[in-house]
N, C-alpha and C. Protein backbone atom coordinates (compact mmCIF):
# COMPACT_ATOMS: atom_id res chain seq x y z
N UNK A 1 41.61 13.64 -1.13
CA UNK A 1 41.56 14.57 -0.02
C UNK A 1 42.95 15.19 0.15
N UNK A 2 42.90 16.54 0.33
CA UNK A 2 44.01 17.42 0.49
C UNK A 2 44.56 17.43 2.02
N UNK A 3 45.64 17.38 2.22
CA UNK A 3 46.52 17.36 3.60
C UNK A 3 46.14 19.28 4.05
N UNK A 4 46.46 19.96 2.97
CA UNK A 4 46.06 21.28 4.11
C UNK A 4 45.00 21.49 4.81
N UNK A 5 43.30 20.82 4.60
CA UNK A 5 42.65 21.17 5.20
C UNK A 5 42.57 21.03 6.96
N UNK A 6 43.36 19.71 6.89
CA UNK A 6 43.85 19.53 8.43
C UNK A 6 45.00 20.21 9.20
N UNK A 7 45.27 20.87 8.40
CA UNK A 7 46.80 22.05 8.93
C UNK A 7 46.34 23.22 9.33
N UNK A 8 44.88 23.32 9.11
CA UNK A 8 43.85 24.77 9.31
C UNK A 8 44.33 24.48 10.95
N UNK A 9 43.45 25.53 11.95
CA UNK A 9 43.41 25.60 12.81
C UNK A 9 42.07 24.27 13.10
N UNK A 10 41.04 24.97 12.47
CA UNK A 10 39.66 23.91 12.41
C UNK A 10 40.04 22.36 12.12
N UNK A 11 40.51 22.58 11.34
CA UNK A 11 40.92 20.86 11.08
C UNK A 11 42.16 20.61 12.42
N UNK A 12 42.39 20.63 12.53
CA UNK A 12 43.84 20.14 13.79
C UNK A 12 42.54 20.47 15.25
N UNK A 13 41.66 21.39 15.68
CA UNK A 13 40.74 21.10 16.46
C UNK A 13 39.96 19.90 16.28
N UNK A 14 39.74 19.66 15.35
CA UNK A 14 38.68 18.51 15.01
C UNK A 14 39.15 17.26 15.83
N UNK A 15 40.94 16.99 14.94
CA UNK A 15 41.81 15.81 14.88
C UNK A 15 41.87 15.52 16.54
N UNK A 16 41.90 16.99 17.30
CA UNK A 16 42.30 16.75 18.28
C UNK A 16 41.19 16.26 19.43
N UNK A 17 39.88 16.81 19.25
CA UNK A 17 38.61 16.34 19.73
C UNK A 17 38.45 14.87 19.52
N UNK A 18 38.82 14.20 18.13
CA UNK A 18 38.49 12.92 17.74
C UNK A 18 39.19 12.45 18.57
N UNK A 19 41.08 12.75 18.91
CA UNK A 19 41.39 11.83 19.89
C UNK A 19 41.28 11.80 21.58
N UNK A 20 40.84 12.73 21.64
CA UNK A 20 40.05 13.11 22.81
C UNK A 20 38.78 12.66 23.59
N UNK A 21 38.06 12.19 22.16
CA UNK A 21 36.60 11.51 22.45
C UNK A 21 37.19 9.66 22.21
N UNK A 22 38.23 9.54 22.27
CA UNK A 22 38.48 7.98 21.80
C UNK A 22 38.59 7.18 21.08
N UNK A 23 38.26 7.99 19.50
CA UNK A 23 38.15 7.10 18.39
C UNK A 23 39.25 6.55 17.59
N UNK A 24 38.97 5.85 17.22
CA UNK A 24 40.73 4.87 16.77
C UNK A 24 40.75 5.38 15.48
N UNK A 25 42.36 4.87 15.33
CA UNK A 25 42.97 5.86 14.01
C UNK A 25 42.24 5.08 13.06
N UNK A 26 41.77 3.81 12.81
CA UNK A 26 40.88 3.94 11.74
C UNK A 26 39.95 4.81 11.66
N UNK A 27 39.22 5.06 12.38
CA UNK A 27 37.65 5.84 12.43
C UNK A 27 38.24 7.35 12.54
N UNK A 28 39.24 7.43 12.59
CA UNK A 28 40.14 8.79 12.22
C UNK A 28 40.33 9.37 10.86
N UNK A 29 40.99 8.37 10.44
CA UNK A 29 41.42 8.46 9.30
C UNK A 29 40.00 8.28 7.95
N UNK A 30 39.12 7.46 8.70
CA UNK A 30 37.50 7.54 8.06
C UNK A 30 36.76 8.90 7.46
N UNK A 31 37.14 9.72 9.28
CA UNK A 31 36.54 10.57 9.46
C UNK A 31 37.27 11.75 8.27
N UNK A 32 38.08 11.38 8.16
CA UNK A 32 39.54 12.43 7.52
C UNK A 32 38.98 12.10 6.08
N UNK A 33 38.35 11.51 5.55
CA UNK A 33 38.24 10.40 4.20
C UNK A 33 39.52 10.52 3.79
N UNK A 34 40.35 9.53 4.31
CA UNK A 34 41.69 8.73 3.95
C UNK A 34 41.37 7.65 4.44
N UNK A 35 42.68 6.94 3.63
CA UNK A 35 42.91 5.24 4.47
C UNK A 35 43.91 5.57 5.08
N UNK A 36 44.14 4.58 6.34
CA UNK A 36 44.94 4.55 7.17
C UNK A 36 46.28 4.71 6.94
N UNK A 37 46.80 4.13 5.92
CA UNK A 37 48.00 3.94 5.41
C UNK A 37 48.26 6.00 5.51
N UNK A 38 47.48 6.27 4.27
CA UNK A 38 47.73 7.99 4.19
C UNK A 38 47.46 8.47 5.68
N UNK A 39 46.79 8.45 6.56
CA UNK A 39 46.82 8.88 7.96
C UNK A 39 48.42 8.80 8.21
N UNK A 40 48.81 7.35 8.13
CA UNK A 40 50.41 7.26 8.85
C UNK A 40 51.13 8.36 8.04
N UNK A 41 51.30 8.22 6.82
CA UNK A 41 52.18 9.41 6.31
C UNK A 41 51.61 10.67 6.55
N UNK A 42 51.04 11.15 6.63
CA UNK A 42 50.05 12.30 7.31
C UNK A 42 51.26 13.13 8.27
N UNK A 43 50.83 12.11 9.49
CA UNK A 43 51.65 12.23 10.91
C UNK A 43 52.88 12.26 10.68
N UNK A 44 53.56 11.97 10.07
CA UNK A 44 54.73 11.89 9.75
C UNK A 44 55.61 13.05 8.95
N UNK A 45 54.72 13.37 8.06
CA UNK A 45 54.76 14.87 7.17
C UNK A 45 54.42 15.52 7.84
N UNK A 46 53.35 15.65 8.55
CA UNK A 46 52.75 17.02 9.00
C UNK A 46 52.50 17.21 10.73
N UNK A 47 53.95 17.36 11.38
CA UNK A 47 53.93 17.16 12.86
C UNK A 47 52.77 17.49 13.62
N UNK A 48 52.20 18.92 12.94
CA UNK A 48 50.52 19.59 13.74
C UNK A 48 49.87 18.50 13.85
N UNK A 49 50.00 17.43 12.87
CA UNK A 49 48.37 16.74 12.71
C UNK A 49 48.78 15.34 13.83
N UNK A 50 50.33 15.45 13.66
CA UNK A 50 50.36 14.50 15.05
C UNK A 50 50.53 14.92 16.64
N UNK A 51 51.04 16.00 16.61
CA UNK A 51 50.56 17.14 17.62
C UNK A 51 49.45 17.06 18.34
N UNK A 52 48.10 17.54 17.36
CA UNK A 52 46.86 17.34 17.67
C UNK A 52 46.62 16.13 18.18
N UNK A 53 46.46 15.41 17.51
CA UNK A 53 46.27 13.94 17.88
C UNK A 53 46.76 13.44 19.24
N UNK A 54 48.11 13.57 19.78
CA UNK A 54 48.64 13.58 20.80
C UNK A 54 48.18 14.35 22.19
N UNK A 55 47.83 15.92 21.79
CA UNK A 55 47.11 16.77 22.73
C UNK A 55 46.16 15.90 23.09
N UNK A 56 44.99 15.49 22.07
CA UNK A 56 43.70 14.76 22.52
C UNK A 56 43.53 14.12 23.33
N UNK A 57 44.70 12.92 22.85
CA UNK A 57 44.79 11.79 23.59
C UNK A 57 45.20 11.78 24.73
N UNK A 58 46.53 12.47 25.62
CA UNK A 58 46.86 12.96 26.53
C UNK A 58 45.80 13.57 27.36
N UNK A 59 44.77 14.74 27.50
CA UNK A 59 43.38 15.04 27.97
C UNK A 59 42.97 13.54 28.75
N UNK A 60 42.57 13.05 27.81
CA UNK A 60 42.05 11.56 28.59
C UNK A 60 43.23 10.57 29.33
N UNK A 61 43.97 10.61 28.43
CA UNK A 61 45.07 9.40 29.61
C UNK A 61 44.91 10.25 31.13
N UNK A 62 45.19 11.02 31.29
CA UNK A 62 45.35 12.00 32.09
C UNK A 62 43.71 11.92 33.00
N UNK A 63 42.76 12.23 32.54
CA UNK A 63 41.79 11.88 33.23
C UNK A 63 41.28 10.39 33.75
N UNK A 64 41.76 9.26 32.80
CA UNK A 64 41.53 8.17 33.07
C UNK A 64 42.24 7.75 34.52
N UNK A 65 43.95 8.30 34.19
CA UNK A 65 45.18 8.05 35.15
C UNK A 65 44.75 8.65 36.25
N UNK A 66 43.59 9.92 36.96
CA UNK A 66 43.17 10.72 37.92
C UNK A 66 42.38 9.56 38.52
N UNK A 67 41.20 8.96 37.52
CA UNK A 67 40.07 7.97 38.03
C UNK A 67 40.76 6.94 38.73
N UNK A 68 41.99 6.32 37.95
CA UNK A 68 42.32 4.92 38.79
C UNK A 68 42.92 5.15 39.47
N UNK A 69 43.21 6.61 39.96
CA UNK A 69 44.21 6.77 41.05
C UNK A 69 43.22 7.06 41.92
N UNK A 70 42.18 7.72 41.93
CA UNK A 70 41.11 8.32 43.01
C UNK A 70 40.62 6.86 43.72
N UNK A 71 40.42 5.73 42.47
CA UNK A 71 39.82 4.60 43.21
C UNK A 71 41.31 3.75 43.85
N UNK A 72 41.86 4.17 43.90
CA UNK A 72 43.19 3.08 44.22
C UNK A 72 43.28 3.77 45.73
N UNK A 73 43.30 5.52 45.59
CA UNK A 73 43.03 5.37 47.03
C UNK A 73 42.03 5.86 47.75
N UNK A 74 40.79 5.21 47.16
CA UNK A 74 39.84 5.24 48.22
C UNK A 74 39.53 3.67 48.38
N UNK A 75 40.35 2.83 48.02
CA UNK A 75 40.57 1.73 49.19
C UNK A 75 40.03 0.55 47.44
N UNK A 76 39.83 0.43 46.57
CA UNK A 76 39.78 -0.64 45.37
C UNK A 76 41.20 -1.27 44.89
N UNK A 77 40.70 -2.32 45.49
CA UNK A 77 41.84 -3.45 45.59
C UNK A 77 42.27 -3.57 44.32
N UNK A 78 41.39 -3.55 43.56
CA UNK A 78 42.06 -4.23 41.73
C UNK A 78 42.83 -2.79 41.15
N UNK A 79 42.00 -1.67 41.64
CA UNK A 79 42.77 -0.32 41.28
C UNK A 79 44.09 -0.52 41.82
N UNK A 80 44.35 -0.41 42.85
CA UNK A 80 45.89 -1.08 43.53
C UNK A 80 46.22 -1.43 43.22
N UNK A 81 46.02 -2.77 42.83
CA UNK A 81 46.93 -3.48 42.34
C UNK A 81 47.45 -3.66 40.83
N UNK A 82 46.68 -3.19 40.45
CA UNK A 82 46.86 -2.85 38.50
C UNK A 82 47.75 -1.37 38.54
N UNK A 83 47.42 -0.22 39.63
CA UNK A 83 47.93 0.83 39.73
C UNK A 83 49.62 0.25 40.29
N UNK A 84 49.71 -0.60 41.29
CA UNK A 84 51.69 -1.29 41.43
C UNK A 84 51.61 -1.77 40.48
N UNK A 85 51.46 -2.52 40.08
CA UNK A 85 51.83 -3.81 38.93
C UNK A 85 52.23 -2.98 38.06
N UNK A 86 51.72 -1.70 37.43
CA UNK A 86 52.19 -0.98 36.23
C UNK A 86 52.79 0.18 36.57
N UNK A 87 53.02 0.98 37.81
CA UNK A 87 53.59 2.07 38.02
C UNK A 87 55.14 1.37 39.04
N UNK A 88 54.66 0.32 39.89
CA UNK A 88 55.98 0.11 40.76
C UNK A 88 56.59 -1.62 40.10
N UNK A 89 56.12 -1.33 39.00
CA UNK A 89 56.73 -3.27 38.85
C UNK A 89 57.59 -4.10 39.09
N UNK A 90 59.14 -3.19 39.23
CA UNK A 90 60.15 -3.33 40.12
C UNK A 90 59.98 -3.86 41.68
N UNK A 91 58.56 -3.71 41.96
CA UNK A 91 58.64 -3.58 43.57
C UNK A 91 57.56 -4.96 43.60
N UNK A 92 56.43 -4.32 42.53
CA UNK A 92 55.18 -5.38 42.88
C UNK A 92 54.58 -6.07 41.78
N UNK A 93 55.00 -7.36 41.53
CA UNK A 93 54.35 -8.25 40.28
C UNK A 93 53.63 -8.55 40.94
N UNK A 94 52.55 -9.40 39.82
CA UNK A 94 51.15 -9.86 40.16
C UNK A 94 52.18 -11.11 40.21
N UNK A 95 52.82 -11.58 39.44
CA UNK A 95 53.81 -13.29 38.96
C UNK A 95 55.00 -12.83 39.41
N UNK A 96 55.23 -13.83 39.97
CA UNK A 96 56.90 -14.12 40.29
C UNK A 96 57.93 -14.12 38.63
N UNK A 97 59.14 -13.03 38.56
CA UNK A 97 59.30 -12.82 37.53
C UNK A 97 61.07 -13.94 37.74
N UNK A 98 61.18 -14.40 36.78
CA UNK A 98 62.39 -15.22 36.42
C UNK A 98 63.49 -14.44 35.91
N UNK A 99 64.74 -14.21 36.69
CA UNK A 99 65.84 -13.52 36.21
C UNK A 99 67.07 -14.34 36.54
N UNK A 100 68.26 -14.48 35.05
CA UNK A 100 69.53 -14.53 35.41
C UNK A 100 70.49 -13.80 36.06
N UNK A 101 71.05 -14.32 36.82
CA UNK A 101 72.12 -13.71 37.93
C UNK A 101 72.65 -12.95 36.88
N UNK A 102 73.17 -11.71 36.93
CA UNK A 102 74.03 -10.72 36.11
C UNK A 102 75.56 -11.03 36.70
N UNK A 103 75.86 -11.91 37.71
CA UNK A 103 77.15 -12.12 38.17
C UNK A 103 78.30 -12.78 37.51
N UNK A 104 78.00 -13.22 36.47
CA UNK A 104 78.38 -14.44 35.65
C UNK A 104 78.12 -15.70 36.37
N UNK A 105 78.04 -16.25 37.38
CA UNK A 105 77.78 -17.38 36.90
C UNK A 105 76.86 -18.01 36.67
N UNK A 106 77.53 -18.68 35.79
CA UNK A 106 76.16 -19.37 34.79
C UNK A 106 75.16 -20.64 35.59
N UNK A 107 74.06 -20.91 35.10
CA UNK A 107 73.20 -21.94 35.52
C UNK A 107 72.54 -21.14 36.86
N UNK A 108 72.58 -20.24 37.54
CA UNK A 108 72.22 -19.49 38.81
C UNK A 108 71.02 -18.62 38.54
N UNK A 109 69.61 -19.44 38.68
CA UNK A 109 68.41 -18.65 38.38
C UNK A 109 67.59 -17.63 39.43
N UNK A 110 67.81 -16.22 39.62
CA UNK A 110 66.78 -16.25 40.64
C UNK A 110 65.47 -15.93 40.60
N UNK A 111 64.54 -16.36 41.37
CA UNK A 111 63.38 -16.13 41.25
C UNK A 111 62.62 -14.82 42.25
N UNK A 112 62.01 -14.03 42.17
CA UNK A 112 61.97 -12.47 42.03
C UNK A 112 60.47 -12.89 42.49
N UNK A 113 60.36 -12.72 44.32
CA UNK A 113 58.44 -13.36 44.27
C UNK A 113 58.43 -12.35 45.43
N UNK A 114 57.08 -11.08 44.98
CA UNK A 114 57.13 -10.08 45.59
C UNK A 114 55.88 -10.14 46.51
């Protein structure tokens, strides 16, 4: 299989639908008839085809990131709290996180329980 057909416009739409609809870079690279390995050099040679791929995927993070935010605030506790835990983690662990004093002295553990 030839690398230009995915440098078309049609082919880089395709790439970009596939990551758009969710399918993993195996079933990508399936779809591409390559093995994975040639997918990685692909992306690497040919920025469009990681471009595409990136556009796709972005579409959905982006819609997913709208959903858990819509349910976080219309009052879903696990949305909340998965929504701090990964956007404010500085502020809100699920676990008490274990840190050394940056002061020097040594043996001085503090414990970080939010």
């Amino acid at each position: 299989m030839r690398a230009e057909i995915w440098l078309e416009e049609e082919g880089l739409t395709l790439l970009e639908g596939w990551a758009r609809d969710g399918l993993t870079r195996e079933k990508i690279a399936g779809n591409m008839g390559i093995g994975l390995s040639t997918f990685y050099k692909w992306q690497k040679k040919y920025p469009q085809i990681a471009q595409a791929l990136r556009r796709g995927r972005e579409v959905v993070d982006y819609q997913v990131e709208q959903a858990l935010l819509d349910r976080a605030l219309g009052g879903d506790l696990k949305a909340q709290m998965y929504w701090l835990n990964n956007r404010r983690g500085d502020r809100w662990q699920e676990h008490p996180r274990e840190r050394t004093d940056e002061s020097g002295d040594e043996g001085v553990t503090v414990i970080v329980d939010v």
